[in-house]
Protein backbone atom coordinates (compact mmCIF):
# COMPACT_ATOMS: atom_id res chain seq x y z
CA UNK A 1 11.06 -24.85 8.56
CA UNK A 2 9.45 -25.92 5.40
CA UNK A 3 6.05 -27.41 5.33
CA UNK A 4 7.57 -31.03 4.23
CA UNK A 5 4.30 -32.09 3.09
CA UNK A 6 3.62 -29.44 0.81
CA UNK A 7 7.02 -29.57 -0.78
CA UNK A 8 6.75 -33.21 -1.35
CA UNK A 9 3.40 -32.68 -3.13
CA UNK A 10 1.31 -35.02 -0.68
CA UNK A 11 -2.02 -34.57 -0.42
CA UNK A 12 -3.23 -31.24 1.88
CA UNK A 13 -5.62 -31.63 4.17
CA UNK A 14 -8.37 -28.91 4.63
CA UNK A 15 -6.03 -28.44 8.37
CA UNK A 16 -2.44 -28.38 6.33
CA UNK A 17 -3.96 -25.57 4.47
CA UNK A 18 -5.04 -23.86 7.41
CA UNK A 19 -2.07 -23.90 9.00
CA UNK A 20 0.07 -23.15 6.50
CA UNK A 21 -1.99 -19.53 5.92
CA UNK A 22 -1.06 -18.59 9.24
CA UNK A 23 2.39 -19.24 8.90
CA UNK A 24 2.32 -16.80 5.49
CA UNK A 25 0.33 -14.79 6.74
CA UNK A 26 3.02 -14.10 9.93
CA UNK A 27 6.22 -14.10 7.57
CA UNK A 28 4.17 -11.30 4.97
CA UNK A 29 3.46 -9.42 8.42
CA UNK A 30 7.16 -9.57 9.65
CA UNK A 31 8.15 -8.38 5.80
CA UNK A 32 6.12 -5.51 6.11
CA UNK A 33 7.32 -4.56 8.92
CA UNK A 34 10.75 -4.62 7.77
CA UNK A 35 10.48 -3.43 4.04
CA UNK A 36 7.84 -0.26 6.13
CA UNK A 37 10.89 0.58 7.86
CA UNK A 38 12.93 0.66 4.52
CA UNK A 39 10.30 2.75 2.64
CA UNK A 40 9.53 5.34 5.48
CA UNK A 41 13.24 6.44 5.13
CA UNK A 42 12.58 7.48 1.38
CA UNK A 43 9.31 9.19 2.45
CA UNK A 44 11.39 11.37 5.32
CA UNK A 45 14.36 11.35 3.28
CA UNK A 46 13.49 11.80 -0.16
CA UNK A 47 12.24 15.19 -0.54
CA UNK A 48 14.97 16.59 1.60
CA UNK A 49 17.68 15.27 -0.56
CA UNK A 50 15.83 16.46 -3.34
CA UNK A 51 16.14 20.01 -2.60
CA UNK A 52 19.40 19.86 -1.51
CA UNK A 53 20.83 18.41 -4.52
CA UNK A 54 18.58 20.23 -7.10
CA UNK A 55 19.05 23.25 -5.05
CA UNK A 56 15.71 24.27 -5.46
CA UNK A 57 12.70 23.55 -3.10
CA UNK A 58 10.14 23.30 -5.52
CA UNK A 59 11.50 20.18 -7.50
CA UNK A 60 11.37 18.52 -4.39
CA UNK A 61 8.38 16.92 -5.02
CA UNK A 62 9.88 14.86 -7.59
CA UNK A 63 10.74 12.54 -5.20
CA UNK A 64 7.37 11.81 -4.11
CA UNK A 65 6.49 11.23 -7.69
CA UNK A 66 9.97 9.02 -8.59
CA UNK A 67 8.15 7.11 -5.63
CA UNK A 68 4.51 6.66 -7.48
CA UNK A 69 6.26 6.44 -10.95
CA UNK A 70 8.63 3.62 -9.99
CA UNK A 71 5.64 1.35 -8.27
CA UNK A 72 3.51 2.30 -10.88
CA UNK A 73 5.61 1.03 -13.93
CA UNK A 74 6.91 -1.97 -12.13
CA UNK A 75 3.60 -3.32 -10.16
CA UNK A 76 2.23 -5.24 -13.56
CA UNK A 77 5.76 -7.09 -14.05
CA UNK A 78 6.01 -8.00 -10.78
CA UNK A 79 2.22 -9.56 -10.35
CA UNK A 80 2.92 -11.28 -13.74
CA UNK A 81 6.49 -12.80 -12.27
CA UNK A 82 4.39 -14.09 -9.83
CA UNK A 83 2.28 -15.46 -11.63
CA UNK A 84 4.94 -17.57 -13.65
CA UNK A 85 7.02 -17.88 -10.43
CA UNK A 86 5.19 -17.03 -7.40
CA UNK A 87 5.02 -14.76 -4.80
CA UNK A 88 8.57 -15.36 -3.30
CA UNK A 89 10.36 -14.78 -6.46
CA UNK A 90 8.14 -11.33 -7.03
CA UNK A 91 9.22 -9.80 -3.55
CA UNK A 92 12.43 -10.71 -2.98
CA UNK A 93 13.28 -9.04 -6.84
CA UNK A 94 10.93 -6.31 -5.21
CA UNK A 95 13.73 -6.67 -2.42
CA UNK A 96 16.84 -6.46 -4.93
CA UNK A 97 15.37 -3.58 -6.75
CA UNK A 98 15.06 -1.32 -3.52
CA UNK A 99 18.66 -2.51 -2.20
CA UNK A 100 20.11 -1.16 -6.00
CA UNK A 101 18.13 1.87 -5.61
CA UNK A 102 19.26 2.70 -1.66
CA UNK A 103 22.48 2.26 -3.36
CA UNK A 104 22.39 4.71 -6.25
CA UNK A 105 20.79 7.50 -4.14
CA UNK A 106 23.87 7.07 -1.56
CA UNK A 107 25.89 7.22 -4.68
CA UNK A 108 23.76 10.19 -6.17
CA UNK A 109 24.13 12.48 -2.70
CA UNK A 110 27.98 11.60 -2.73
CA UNK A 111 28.19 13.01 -6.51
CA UNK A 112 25.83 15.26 -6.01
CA UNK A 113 23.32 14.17 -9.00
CA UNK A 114 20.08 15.27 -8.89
CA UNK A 115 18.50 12.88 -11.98
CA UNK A 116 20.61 10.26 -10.16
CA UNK A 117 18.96 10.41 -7.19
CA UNK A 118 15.40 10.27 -8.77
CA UNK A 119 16.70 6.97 -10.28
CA UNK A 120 17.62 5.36 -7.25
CA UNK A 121 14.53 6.73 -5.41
CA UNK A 122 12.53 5.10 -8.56
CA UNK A 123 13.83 1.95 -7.80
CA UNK A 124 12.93 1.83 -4.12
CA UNK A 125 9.32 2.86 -5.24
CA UNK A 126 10.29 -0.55 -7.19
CA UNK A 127 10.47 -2.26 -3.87
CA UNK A 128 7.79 -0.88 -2.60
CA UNK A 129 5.36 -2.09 -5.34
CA UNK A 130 6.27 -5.73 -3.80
CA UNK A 131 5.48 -4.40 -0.78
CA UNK A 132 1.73 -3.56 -1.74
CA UNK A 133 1.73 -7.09 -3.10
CA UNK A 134 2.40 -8.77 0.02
CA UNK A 135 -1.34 -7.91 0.53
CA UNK A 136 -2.45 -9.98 -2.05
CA UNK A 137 0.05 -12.81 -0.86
CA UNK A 138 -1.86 -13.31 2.04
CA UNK A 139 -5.05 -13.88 0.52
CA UNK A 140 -4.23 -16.45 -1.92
CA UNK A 141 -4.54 -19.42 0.29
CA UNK A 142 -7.42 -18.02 2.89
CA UNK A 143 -10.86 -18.73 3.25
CA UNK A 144 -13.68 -16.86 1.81
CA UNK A 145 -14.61 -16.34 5.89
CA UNK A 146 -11.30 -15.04 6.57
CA UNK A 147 -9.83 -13.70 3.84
CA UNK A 148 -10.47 -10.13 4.84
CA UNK A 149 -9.04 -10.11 8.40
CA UNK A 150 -5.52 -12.32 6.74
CA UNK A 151 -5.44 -9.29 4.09
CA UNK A 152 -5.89 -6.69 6.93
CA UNK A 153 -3.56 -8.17 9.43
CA UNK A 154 -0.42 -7.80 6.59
CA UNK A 155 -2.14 -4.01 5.97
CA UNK A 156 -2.10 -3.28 9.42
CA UNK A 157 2.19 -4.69 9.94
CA UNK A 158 2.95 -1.63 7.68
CA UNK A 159 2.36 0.34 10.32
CA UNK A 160 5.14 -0.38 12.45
CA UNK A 161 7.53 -0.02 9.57
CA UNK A 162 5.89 3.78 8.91
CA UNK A 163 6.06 4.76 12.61
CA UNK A 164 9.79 3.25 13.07
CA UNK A 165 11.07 4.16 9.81
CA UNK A 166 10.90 7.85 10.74
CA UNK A 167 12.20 7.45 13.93
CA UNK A 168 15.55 6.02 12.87
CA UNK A 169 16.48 9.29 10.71
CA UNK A 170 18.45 11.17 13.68
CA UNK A 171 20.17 8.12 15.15
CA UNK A 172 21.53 6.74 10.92
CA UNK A 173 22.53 10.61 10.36
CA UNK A 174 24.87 10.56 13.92
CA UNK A 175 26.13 6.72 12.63
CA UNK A 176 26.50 8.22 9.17
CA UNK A 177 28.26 10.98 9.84
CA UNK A 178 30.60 8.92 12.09
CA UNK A 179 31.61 6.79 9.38
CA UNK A 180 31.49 9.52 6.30
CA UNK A 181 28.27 8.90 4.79
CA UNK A 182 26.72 11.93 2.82
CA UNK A 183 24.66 13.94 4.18
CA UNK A 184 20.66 12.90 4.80
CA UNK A 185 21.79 9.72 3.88
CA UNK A 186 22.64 7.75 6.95
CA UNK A 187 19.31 6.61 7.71
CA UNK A 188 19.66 4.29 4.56
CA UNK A 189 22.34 2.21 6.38
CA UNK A 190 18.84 1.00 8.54
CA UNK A 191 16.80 0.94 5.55
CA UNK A 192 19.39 -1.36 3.66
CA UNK A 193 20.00 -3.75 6.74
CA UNK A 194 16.26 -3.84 7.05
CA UNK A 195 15.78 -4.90 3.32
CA UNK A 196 18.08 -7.36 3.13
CA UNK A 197 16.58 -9.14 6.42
CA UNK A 198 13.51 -8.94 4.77
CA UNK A 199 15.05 -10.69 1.57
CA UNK A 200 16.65 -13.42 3.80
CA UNK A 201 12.95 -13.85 5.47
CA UNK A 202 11.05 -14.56 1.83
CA UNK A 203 14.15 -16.56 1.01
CA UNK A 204 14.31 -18.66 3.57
CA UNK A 205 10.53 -19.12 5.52
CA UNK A 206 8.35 -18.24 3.03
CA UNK A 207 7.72 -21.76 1.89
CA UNK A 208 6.04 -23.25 0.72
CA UNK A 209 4.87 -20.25 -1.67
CA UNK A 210 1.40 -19.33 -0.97
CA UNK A 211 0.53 -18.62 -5.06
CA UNK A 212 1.79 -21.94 -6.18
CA UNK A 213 0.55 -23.73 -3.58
CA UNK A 214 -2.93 -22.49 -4.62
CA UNK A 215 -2.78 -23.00 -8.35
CA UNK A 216 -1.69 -26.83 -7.25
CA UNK A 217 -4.26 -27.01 -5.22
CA UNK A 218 -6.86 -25.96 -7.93
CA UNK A 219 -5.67 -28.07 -10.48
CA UNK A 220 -5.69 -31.12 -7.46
CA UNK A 221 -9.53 -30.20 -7.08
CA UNK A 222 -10.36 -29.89 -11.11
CA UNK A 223 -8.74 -32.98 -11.33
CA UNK A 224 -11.27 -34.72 -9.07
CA UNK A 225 -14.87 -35.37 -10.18
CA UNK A 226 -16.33 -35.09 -7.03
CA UNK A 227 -14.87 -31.47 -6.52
CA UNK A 228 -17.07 -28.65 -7.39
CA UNK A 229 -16.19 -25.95 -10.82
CA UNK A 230 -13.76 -23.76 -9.67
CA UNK A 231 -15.58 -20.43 -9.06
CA UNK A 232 -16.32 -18.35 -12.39
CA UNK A 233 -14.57 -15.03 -13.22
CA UNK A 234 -16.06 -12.15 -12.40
CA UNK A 235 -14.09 -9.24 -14.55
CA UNK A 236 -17.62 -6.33 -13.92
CA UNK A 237 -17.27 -7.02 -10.14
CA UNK A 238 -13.43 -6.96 -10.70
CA UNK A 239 -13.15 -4.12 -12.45
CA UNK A 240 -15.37 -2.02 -9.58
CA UNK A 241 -13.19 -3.22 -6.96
CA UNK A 242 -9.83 -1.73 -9.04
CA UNK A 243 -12.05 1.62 -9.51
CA UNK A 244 -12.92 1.66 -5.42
CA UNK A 245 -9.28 1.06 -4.68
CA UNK A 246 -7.81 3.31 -7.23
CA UNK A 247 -10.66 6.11 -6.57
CA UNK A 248 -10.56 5.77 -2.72
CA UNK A 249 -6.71 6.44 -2.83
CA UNK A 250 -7.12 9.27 -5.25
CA UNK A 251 -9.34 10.95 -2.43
CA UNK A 252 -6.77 9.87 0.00
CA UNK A 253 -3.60 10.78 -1.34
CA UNK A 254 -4.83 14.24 -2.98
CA UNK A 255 -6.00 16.00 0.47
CA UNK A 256 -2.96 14.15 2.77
CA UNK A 257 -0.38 15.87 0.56
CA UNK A 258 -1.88 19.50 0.60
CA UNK A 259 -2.09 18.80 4.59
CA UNK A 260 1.08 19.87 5.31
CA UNK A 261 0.93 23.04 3.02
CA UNK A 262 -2.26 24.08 3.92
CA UNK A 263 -0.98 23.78 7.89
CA UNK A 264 2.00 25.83 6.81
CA UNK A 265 -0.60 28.63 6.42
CA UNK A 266 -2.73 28.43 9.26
CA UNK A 267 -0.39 27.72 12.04
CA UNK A 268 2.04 29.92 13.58
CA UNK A 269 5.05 29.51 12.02
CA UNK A 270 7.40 27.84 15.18
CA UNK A 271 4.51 25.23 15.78
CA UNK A 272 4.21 23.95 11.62
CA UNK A 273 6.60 20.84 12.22
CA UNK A 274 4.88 19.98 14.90
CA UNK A 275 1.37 20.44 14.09
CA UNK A 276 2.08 18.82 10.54
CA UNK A 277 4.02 15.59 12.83
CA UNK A 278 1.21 15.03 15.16
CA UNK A 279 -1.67 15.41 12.11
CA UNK A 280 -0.01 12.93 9.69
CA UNK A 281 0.80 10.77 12.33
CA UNK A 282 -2.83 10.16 13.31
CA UNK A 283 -3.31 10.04 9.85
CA UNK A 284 -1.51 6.83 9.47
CA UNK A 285 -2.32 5.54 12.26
CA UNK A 286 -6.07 5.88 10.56
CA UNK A 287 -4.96 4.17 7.56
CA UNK A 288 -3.20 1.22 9.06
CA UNK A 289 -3.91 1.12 12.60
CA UNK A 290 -8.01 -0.25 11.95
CA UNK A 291 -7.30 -2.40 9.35
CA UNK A 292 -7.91 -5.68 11.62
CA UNK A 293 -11.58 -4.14 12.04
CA UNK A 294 -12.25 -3.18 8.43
CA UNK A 295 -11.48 -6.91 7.34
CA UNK A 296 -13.35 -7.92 10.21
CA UNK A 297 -16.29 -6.41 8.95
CA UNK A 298 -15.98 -7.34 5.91
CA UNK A 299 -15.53 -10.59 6.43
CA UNK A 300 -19.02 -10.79 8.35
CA UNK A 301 -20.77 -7.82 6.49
CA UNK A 302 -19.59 -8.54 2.66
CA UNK A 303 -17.17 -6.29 0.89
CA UNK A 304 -19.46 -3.90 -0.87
CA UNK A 305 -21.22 -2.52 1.85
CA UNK A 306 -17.61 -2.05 3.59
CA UNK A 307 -16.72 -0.25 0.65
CA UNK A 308 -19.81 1.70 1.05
CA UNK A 309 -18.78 2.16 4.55
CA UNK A 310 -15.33 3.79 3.32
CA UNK A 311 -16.83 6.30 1.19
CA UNK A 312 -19.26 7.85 3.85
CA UNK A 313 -15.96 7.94 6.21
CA UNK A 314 -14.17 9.32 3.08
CA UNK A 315 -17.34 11.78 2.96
CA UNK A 316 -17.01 12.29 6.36
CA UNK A 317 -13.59 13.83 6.28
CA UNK A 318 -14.10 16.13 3.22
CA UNK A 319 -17.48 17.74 4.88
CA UNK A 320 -15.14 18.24 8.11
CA UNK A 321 -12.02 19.46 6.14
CA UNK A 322 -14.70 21.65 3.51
CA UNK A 323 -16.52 23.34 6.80
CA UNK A 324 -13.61 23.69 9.40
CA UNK A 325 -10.73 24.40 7.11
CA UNK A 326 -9.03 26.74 9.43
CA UNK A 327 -9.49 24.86 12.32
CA UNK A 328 -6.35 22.73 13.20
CA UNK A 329 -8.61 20.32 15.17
CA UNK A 330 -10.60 20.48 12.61
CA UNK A 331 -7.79 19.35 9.71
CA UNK A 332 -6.31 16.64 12.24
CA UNK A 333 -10.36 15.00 12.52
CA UNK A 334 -10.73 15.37 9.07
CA UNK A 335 -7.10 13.20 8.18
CA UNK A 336 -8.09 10.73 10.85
CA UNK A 337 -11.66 10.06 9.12
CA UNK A 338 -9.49 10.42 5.66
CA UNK A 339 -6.90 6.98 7.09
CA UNK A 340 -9.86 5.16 8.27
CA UNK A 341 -11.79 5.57 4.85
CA UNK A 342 -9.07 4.88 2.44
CA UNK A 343 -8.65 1.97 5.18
CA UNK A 344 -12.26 0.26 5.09
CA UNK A 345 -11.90 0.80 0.85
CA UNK A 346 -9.17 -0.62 0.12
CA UNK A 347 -8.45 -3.52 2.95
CA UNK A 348 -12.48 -4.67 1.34
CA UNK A 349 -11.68 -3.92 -2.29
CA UNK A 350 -8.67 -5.88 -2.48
CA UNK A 351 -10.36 -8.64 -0.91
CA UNK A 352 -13.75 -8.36 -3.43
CA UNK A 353 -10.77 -8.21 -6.32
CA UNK A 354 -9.20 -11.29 -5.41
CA UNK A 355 -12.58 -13.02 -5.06
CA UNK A 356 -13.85 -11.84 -8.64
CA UNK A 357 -10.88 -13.03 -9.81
CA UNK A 358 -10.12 -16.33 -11.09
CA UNK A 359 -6.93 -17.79 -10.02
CA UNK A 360 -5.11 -17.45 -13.15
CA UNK A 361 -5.86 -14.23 -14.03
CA UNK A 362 -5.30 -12.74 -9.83
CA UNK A 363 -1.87 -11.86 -10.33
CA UNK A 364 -1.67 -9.88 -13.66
CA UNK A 365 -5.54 -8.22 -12.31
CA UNK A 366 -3.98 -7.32 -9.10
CA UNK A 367 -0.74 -5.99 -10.49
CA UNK A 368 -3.10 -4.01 -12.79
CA UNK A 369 -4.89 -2.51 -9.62
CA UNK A 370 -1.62 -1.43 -8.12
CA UNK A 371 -0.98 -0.02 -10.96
CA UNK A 372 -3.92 2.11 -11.23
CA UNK A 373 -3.83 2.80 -7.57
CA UNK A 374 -0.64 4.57 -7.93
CA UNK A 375 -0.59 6.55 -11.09
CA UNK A 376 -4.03 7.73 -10.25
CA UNK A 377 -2.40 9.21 -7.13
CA UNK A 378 0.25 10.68 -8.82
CA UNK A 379 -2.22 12.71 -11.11
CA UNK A 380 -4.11 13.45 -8.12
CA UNK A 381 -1.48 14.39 -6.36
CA UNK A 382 -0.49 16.86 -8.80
CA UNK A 383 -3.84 17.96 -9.12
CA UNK A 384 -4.52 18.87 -6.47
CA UNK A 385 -1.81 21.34 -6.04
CA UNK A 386 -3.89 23.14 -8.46
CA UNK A 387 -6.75 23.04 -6.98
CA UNK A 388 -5.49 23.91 -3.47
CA UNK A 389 -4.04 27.68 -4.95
CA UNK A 390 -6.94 27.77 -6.88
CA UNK A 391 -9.98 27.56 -4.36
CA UNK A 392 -8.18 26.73 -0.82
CA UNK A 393 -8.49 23.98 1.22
CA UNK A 394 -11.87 23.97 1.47
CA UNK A 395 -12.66 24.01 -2.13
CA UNK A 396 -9.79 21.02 -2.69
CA UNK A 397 -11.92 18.64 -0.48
CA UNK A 398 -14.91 19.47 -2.06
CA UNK A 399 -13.63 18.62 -5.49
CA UNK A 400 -12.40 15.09 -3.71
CA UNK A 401 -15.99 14.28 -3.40
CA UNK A 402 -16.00 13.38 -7.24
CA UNK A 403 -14.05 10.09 -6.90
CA UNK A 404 -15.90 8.90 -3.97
CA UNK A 405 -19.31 9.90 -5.83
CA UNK A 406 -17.94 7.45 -9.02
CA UNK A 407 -17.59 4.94 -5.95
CA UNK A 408 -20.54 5.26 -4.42
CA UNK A 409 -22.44 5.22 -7.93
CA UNK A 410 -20.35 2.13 -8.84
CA UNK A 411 -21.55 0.24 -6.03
CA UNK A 412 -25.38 0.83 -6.66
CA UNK A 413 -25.02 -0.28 -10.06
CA UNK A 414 -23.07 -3.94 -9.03
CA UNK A 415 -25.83 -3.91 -6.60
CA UNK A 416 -28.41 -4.05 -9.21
CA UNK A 417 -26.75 -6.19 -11.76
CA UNK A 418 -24.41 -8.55 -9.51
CA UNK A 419 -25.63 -11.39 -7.43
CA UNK A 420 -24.69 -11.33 -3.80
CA UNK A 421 -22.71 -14.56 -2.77
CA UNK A 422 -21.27 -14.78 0.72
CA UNK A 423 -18.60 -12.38 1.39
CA UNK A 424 -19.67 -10.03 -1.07
């Protein structure tokens, strides 16, 4: 049920608030859960019915990149609806967008359209640009002491959506098939239950909304002398937490795509699938699985140094991947260390961003770093293709060193010239 307080615009005690943030924080962990299991799907999915209806295996990469392209163009309107609206109204359109596009790619594998497809897929990456939202969500009523553990406890609930998501693809094609779905497409009957739920769950028990109830909140304490100035904007400090999140994905995303390629080539050929399985698997699991610990630490460490901290596990993983690139064991270390950097980086930069940020401008700043986030991947991504038949494996992670360098360089310099509140 409602907080009736909060709707009725009594005064909040310091304990209301409280317990109101761990309500949101459990319904953004339960919707990303459910829109995970939605989205993994399209990851499985996508690429397969790519090929198939293109007829050609290389173009089936577009999917990926209908994916990035769709979040990418959609994550600035969607922080700025929530801005005007709040955070409810933002994901649940996040919600309606992915149910069209589940839609249209049923449609496009029944009519066997390729550029349809891409559209549909497009708007799921739509939905899914809500989804990396509902981090932010959870830090817009939390405490400078907790802040990083609420973030990283929504981060971490995509992981059950990932793991499941996958898991559902044999048991939708068998239920698809039974009822005369097209083929690779019966897995979307699960994603499409599972986004509506998740529409039904902001609808209904995501109240009161987190956003609104902080800008009310704000103007309550400006309103009273005895409050102090609401905290000053910070755009420098900002602006190095988009670059850490964008740069520490870049890194990320441009080796974890090759994996599977470069796996193709060093692994006998009946043991690829599941050598490539098991490796992205841990993979994610390193990504989402540590999250609770990174915003841990960065709660009681600041969010610099646990930036810091991501770029010498991001390091980590390229020196591993650079000097044992022929080594299976040696790839499937080097993807772990790759989750648990991109992890640390961007569970701590999104929390630093939000802090730097004043109130007003935290929506439209954050939709701006999802934004960068994602088309800087998609470059990458691309990218690195290049670089991969160019100099190998081993020459790919040594070029991902750049971005974390502009990181690590980044940080010195808002070192120097930034003071160092709590948190920070």
């Amino acid at each position: 049920m409602p907080d009736t307080r909060a709707a009725a615009g009594t005064v909040l005690t310091e304990r209301d608030l409280a317990a109101t943030q761990r309500r949101t924080v459990r319904v953004l962990a339960a919707g990303q859960v459910l829109t995970g299991v939605a989205f993994g799907a399209t990851l499985s999915l996508g690429a397969l019915l790519a090929a198939d209806l293109s007829g050609q295996e290389a173009l089936s990469g577009f999917a990926t990149a209908s994916v990035t392209l769709g979040a990418a163009l959609t994550a600035i309107p969607l922080a700025r609806l929530a801005g005007r609206r709040g955070r409810r109204v933002a994901l649940t359109t996040g919600n309606i967008a992915a149910l069209i596009g589940i839609a249209v790619v049923i449609a496009a594998a029944a009519l066997r359209l390729f550029p349809l497809l891409l559209v549909g897929i497009a708007l799921i990456g739509a939905g899914n640009a809500a989804t990396l939202q509902s981090r932010f969500a959870a830090t817009d009523l939390a405490t400078t002491a907790r802040r990083g553990r609420d973030l990283a406890t929504v981060v971490w609930a995509t992981t059950v959506g990932g793991v499941v998501g996958p898991l559902l693809l044999a048991p939708g094609e068998l239920i698809g098939a039974s009822i005369g779905m097209p083929r690779l497409t019966g897995a979307y009957l699960f994603s499409f239950a599972a986004q509506v739920c998740a529409f039904a769950l902001y609808v209904l028990v995501l109240r009161p909304d987190p956003l609104l109830l902080a800008q009310r909140v704000e103007r309550e304490k400006s309103a009273s002398v005895a409050s102090p100035a609401p905290r000053a904007d910070r755009p420098g400090l900002a602006r190095f937490a988009m670059v850490a999140v964008a740069a520490s994905h870049v890194t990320m995303a441009s080796v974890m795509a090759m994996t599977p390629v470069h796996l193709s080539h060093i692994v006998a050929p009946d043991a690829v699938t599941l050598a490539v399985g098991v490796t992205i698997a841990a993979h994610v699991f390193g990504m989402y699985g540590l999250s609770p610990v990174f915003g841990a630490l960065a709660d009681r460490f600041g969010r610099v140094r646990v930036i810091i901290l991501g770029q010498v596990l991001l390091a980590a993983s390229l020196a591993v991947a650079a000097t044992l690139p022929d080594s299976q064991l040696g790839v499937l270390v080097a993807l772990v260390l790759l989750g648990l950097g991109w992890s640390a980086a961007t569970v701590s930069g999104s929390a630093l961003l939000t802090e730097a940020t004043s109130l007003a401008l935290r929506p439209r700043r954050q939709g701006r770093s999802d934004t960068l986030m994602t088309a800087c991947a998609a470059v990458g991504s691309v990218l690195a293709g290049l670089i991969l038949g160019a100099v190998g494996y081993d020459g790919l992670a040594l070029w991902a060193l750049v971005p974390v360098a502009v990181v690590c360089a980044g940080a010195v310099v808002v070192r120097v010239r930034q003071p160092s509140p709590q948190g920070e």
